[in-house]
Protein backbone atom coordinates (compact mmCIF):
# COMPACT_ATOMS: atom_id res chain seq x y z
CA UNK A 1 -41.66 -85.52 37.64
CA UNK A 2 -39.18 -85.51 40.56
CA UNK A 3 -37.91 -82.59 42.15
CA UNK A 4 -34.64 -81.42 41.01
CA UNK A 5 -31.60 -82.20 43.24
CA UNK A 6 -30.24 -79.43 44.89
CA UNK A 7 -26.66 -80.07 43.24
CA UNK A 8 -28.39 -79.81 39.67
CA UNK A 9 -30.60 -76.91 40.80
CA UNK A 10 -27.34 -74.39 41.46
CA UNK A 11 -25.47 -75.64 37.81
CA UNK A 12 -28.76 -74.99 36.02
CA UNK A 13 -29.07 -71.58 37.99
CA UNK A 14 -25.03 -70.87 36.67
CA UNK A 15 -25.91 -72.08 33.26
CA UNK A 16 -28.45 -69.85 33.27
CA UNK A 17 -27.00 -66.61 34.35
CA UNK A 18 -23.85 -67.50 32.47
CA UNK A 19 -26.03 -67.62 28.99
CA UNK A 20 -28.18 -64.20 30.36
CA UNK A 21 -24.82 -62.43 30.26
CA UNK A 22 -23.13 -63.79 27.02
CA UNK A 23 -26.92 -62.98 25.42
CA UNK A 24 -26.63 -59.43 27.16
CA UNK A 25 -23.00 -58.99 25.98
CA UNK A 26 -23.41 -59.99 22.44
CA UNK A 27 -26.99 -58.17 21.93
CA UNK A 28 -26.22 -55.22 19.58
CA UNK A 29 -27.73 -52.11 21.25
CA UNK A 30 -29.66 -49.66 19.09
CA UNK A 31 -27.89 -46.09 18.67
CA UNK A 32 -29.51 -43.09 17.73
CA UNK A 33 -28.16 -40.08 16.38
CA UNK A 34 -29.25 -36.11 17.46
CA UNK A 35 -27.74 -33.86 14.48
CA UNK A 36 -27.26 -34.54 11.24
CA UNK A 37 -24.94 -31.43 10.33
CA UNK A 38 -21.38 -33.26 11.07
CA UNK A 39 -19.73 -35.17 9.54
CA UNK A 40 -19.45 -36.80 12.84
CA UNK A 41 -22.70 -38.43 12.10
CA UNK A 42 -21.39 -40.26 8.81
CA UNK A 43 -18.33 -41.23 10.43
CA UNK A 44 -19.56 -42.64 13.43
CA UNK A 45 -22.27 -44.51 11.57
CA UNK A 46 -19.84 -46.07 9.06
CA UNK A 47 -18.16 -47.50 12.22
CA UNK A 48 -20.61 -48.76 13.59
CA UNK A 49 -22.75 -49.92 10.50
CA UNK A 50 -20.17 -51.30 8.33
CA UNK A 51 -18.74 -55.21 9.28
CA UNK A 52 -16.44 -54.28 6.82
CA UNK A 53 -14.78 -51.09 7.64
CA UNK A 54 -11.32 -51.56 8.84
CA UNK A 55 -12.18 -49.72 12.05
CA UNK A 56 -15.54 -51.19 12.68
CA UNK A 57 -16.60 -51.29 15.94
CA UNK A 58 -18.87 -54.14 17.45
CA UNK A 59 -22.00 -54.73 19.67
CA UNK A 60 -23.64 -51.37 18.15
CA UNK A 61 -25.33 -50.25 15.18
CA UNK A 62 -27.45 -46.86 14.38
CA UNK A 63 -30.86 -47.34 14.04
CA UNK A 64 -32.33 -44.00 13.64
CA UNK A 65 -31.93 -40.37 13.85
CA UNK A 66 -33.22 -36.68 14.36
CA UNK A 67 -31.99 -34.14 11.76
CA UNK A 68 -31.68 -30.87 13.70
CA UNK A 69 -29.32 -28.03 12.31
CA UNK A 70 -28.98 -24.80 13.04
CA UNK A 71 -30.15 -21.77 10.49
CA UNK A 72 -27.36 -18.95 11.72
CA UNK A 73 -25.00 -21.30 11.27
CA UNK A 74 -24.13 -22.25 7.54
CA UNK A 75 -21.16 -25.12 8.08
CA UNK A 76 -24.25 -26.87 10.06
CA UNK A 77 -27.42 -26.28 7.91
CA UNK A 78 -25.64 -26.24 4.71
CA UNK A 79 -24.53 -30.09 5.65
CA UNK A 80 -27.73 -31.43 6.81
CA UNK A 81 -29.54 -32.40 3.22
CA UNK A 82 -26.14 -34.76 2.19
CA UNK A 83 -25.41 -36.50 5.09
CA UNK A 84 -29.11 -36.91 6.07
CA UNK A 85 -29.36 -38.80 2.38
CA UNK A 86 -25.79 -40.94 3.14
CA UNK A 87 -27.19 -42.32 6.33
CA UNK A 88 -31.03 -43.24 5.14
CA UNK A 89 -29.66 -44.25 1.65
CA UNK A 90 -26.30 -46.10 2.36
CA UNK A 91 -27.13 -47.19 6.04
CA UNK A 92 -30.62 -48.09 6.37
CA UNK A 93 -30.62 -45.33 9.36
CA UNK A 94 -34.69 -44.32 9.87
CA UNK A 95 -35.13 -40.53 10.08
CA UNK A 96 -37.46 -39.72 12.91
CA UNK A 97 -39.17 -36.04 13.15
CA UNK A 98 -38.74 -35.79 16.51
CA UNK A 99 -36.14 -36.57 19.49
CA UNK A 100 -39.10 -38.16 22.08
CA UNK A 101 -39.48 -40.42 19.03
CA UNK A 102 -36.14 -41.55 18.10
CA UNK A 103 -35.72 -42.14 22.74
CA UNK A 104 -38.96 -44.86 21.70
CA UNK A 105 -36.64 -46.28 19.48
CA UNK A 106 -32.99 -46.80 20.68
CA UNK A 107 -31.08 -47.82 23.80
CA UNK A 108 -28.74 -45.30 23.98
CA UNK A 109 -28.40 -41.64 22.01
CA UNK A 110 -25.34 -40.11 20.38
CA UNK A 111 -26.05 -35.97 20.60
CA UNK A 112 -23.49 -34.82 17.72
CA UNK A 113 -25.53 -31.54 16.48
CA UNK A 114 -22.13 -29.14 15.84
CA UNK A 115 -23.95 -26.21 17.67
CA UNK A 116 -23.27 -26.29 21.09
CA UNK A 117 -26.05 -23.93 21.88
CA UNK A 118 -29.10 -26.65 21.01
CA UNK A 119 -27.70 -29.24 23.24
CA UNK A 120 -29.25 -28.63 26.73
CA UNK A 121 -32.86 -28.83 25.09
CA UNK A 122 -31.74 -31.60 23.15
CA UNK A 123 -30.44 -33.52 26.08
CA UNK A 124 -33.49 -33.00 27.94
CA UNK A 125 -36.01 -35.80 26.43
CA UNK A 126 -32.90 -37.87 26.14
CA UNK A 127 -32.03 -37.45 30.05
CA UNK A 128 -35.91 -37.84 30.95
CA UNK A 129 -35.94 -41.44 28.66
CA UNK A 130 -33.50 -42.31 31.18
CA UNK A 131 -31.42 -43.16 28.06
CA UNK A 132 -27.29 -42.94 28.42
CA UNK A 133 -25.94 -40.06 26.62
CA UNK A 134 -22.79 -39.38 24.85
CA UNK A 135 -22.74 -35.41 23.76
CA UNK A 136 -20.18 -34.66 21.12
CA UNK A 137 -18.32 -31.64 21.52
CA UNK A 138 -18.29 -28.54 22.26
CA UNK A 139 -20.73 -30.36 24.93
CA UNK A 140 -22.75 -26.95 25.44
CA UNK A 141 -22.19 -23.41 23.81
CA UNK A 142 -21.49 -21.95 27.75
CA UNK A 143 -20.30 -23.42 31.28
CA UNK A 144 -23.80 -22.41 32.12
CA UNK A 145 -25.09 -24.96 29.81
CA UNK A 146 -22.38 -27.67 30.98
CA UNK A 147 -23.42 -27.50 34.75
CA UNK A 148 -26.94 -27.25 33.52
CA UNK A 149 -27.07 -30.51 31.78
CA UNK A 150 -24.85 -32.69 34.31
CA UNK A 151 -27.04 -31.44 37.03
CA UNK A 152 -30.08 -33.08 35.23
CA UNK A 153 -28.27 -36.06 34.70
CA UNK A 154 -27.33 -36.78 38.05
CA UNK A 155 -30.80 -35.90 39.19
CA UNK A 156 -32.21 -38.09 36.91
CA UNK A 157 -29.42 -40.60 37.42
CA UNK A 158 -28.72 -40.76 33.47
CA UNK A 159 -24.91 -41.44 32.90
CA UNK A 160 -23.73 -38.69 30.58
CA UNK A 161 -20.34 -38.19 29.41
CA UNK A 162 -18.40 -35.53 26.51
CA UNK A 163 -15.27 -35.97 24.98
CA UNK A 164 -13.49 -34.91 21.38
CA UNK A 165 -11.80 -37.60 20.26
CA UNK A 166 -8.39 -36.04 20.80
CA UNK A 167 -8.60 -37.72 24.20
CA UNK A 168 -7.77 -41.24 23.59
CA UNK A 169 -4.68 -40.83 21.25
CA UNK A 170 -2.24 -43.53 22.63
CA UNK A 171 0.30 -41.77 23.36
CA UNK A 172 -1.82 -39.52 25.04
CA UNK A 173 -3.18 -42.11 27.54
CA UNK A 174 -0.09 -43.48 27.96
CA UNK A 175 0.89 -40.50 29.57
CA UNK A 176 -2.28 -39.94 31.35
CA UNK A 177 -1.56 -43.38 33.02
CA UNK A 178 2.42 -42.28 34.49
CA UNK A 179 4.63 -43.59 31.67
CA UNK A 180 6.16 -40.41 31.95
CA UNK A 181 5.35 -39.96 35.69
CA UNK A 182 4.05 -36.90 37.24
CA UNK A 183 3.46 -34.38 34.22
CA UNK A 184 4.69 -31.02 35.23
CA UNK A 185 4.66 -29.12 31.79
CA UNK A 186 2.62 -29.64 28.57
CA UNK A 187 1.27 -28.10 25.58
CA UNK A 188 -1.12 -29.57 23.09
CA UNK A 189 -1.99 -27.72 19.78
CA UNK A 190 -4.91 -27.75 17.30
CA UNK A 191 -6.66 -26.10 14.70
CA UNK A 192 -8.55 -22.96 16.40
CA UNK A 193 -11.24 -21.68 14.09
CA UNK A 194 -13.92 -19.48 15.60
CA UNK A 195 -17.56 -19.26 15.18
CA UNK A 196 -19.13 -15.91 16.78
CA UNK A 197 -21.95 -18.10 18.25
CA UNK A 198 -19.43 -19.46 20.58
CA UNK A 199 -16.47 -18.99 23.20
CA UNK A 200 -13.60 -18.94 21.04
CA UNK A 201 -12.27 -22.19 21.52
CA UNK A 202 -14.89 -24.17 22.23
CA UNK A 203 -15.65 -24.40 18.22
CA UNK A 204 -12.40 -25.84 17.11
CA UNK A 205 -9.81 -25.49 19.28
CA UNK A 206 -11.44 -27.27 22.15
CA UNK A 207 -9.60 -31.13 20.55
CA UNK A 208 -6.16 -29.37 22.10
CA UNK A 209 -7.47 -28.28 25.12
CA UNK A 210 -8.83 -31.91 25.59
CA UNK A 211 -5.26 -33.45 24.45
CA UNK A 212 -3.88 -31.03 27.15
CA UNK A 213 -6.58 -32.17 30.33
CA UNK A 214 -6.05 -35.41 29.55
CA UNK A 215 -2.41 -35.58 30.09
CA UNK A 216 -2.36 -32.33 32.73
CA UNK A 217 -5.87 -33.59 34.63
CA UNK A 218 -7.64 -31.39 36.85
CA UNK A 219 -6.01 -28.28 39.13
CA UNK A 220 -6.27 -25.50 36.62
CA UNK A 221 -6.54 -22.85 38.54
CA UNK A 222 -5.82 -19.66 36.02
CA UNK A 223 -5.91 -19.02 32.57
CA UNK A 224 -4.03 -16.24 30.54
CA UNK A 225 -4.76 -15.59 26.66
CA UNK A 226 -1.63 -14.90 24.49
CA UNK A 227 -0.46 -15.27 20.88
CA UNK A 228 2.39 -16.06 18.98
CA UNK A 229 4.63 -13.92 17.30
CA UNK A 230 2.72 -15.18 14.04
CA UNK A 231 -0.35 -13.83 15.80
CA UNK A 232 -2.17 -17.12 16.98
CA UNK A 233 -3.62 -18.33 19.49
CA UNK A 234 -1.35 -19.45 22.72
CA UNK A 235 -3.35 -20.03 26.08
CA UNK A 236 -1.41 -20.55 29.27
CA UNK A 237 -2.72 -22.23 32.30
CA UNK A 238 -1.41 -22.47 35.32
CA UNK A 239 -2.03 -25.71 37.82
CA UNK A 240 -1.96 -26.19 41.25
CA UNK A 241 1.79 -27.15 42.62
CA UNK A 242 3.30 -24.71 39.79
CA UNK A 243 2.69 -27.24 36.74
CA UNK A 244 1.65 -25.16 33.38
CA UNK A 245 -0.18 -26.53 30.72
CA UNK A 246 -0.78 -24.98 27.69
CA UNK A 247 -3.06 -24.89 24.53
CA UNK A 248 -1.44 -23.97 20.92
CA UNK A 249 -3.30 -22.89 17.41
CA UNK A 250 -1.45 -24.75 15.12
CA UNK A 251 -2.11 -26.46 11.86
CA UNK A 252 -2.33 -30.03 12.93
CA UNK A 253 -2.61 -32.23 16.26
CA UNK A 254 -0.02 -32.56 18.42
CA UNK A 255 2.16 -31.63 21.64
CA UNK A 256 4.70 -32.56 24.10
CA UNK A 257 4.60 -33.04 27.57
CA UNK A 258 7.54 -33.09 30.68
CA UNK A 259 7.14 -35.30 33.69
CA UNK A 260 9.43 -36.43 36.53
CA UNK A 261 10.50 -39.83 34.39
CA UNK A 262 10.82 -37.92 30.77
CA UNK A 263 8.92 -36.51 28.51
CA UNK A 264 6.43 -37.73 25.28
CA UNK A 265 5.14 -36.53 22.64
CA UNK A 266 0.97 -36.43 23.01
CA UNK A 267 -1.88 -35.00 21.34
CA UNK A 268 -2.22 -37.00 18.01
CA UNK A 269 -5.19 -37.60 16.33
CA UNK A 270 -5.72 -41.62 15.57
CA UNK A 271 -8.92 -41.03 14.24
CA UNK A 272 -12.69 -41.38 15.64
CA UNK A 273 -12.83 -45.64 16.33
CA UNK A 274 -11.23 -45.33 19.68
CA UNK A 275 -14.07 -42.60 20.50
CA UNK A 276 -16.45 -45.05 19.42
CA UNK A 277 -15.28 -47.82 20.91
CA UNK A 278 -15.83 -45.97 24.76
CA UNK A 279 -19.04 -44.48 23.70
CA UNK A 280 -20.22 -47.97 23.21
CA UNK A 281 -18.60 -49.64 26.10
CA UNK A 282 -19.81 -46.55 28.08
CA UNK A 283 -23.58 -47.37 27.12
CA UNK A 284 -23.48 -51.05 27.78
CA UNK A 285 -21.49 -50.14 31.82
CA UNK A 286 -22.40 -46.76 32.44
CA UNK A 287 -19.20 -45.86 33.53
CA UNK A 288 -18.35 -42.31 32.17
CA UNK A 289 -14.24 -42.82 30.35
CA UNK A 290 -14.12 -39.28 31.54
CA UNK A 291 -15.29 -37.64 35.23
CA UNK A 292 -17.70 -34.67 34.88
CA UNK A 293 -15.68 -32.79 37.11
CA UNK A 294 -12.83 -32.57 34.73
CA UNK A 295 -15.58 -32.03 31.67
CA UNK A 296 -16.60 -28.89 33.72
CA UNK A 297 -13.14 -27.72 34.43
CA UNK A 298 -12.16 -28.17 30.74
CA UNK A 299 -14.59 -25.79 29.78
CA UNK A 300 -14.00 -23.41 32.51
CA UNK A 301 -10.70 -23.05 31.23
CA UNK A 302 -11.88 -22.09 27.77
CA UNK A 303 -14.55 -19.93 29.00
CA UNK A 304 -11.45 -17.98 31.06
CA UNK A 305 -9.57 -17.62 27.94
CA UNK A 306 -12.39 -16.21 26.11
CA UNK A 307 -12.46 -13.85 28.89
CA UNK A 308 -9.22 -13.17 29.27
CA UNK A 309 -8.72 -12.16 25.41
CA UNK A 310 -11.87 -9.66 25.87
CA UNK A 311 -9.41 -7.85 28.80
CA UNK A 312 -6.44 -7.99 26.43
CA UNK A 313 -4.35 -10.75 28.26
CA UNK A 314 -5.41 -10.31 32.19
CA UNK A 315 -5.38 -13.28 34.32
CA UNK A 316 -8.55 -15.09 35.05
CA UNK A 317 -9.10 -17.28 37.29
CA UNK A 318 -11.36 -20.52 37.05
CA UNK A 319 -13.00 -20.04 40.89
CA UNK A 320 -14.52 -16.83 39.11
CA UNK A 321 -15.60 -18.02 35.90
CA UNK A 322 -17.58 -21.29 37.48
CA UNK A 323 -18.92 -18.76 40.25
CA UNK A 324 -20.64 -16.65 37.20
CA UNK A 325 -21.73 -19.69 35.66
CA UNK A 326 -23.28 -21.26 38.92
CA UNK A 327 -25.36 -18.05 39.59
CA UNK A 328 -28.73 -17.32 38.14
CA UNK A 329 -29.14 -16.97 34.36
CA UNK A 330 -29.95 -13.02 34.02
């Protein structure tokens, strides 16, 4: 046979990597799922699983998961018999018994477990499979935790990212990307229910606090714990520059925020498909939607307002708070 000419050699060599990367971008990758006591984990699945729900979400389906659930906590352990039966029953989804197991079995791991507290040991196997990560919030029960697991990550060089869904409301991005220019005052409101186990508002009312770092970015440099005349929750933060952002208990989703071109309302919730959506384009590109640093100083401003309601309103400042968390676990 004669040797190829070299004209033909290069448009076979094109054809060739053209069809390796249409092959690579319509190959579905295999999800699994870390904690079974959210609803989270039906949700996501039904996105992902379902070629007929209205939100459904391509190039991604859950394969498998690990059960988890925590004892001391009854919203999560109550939770886990029902939606461990939805996704085996109505999604095909293979229970595994362990999470080194369900790493032999999936590209890429969605850590939903509601307890925060489980999460660094869960991340672990998941960040030594070298497998990318999504960790559903609250991404850790303490700053401690946070630091902890992003400094495995980058050791391991594992792309890990966290994020409530809160943070890709339209609106909300919109903002985030100058429509109303430089945002110099914002508040974002959201449920706030506590759980003892954690920092108070890193159970519940950490989907404001997301609404309000996505619009108000990084610079937070104190945090002061207040309430409403109703007796609520109202958390003021103070930026670099003089800009204040806030966080609100209210009954819903939602918030306004001023720039120099206007102002917008921000902080809706549109539901968990554009969540999904990153998560998967995140696993296929490893590019984090959302920059650890911010992650770390989102919940370094919760963990200041859960010390500044134990001192009954005093300033804290985030410098302090990620200097206690940095140092030595006693």
């Amino acid at each position: 046979m004669p040797p190829l000419r070299p004209r033909f050699r290069l448009g076979l060599l094109a054809f060739l990597i053209l069809l390796a990367s249409r092959l690579s971008a319509e190959t579905v990758l295999r999800i699994g799922l870390i904690g079974l006591d959210t609803s989270h984990a039906t949700a996501f699945t039904e996105i992902l699983n379902n070629t007929n729900a209205k939100d459904h979400v391509t190039g991604a389906r859950v394969v498998a998961a690990f059960v988890g659930g925590s004892p001391d906590i009854e919203s999560s352990i109550s939770r886990v018999a029902g939606y461990t039966a939805t996704l085996r029953d109505q999604h095909g989804v293979r229970i595994v018994d362990s999470i080194p197991e369900l790493c032999r079995k999936v590209d890429a791991v969605m850590l939903l477990s509601v307890d925060g507290r489980p999460h660094i040991e869960q991340a672990r196997p998941v960040i030594a499979a070298k497998l990318p990560l999504y960790i559903d919030k609250p991404m850790a029960g303490s700053l401690r935790d946070v630091l902890e697991i992003f400094r495995l990550a980058e050791a391991a060089k594992v792309p890990v990212f966290s994020s409530s869904s809160l943070r890709f409301g339209k609106s909300t991005l919109a903002v985030r990307s100058g429509s109303i220019g430089t945002v110099t005052n914002a508040w974002c409101g959201s449920p706030a229910s506590l759980e003892k186990t954690h920092p108070d508002l890193f159970w519940y009312g950490i989907h404001g606090c997301e609404s309000l770092f996505t619009v108000m970015g990084t610079g937070c440099e104190s945090v002061r714990r207040g309430k409403t005349e109703e007796g609520t929750i109202r958390t003021v933060g103070t930026w670099r520059g003089g800009r204040t952002g806030s966080f609100h208990e209210v009954k819903g989703y939602s918030g306004k925020a001023s720039g120099t071109l206007g102002t917008a309302d921000v902080g809706a919730y549109e539901g968990y498909a554009p969540l999904v959506a990153e998560a998967v384009r995140f696993f296929r590109t490893g590019v984090a939607p959302v920059a650890p640093a911010e992650t770390i100083e989102l919940f370094a401003f919760m963990e200041a307002d859960h010390e500044s309601a134990r001192r009954d309103g005093a300033e804290v400042r985030l410098a302090d708070i990620l200097d206690r968390a940095r140092r030595p676990a006693p």
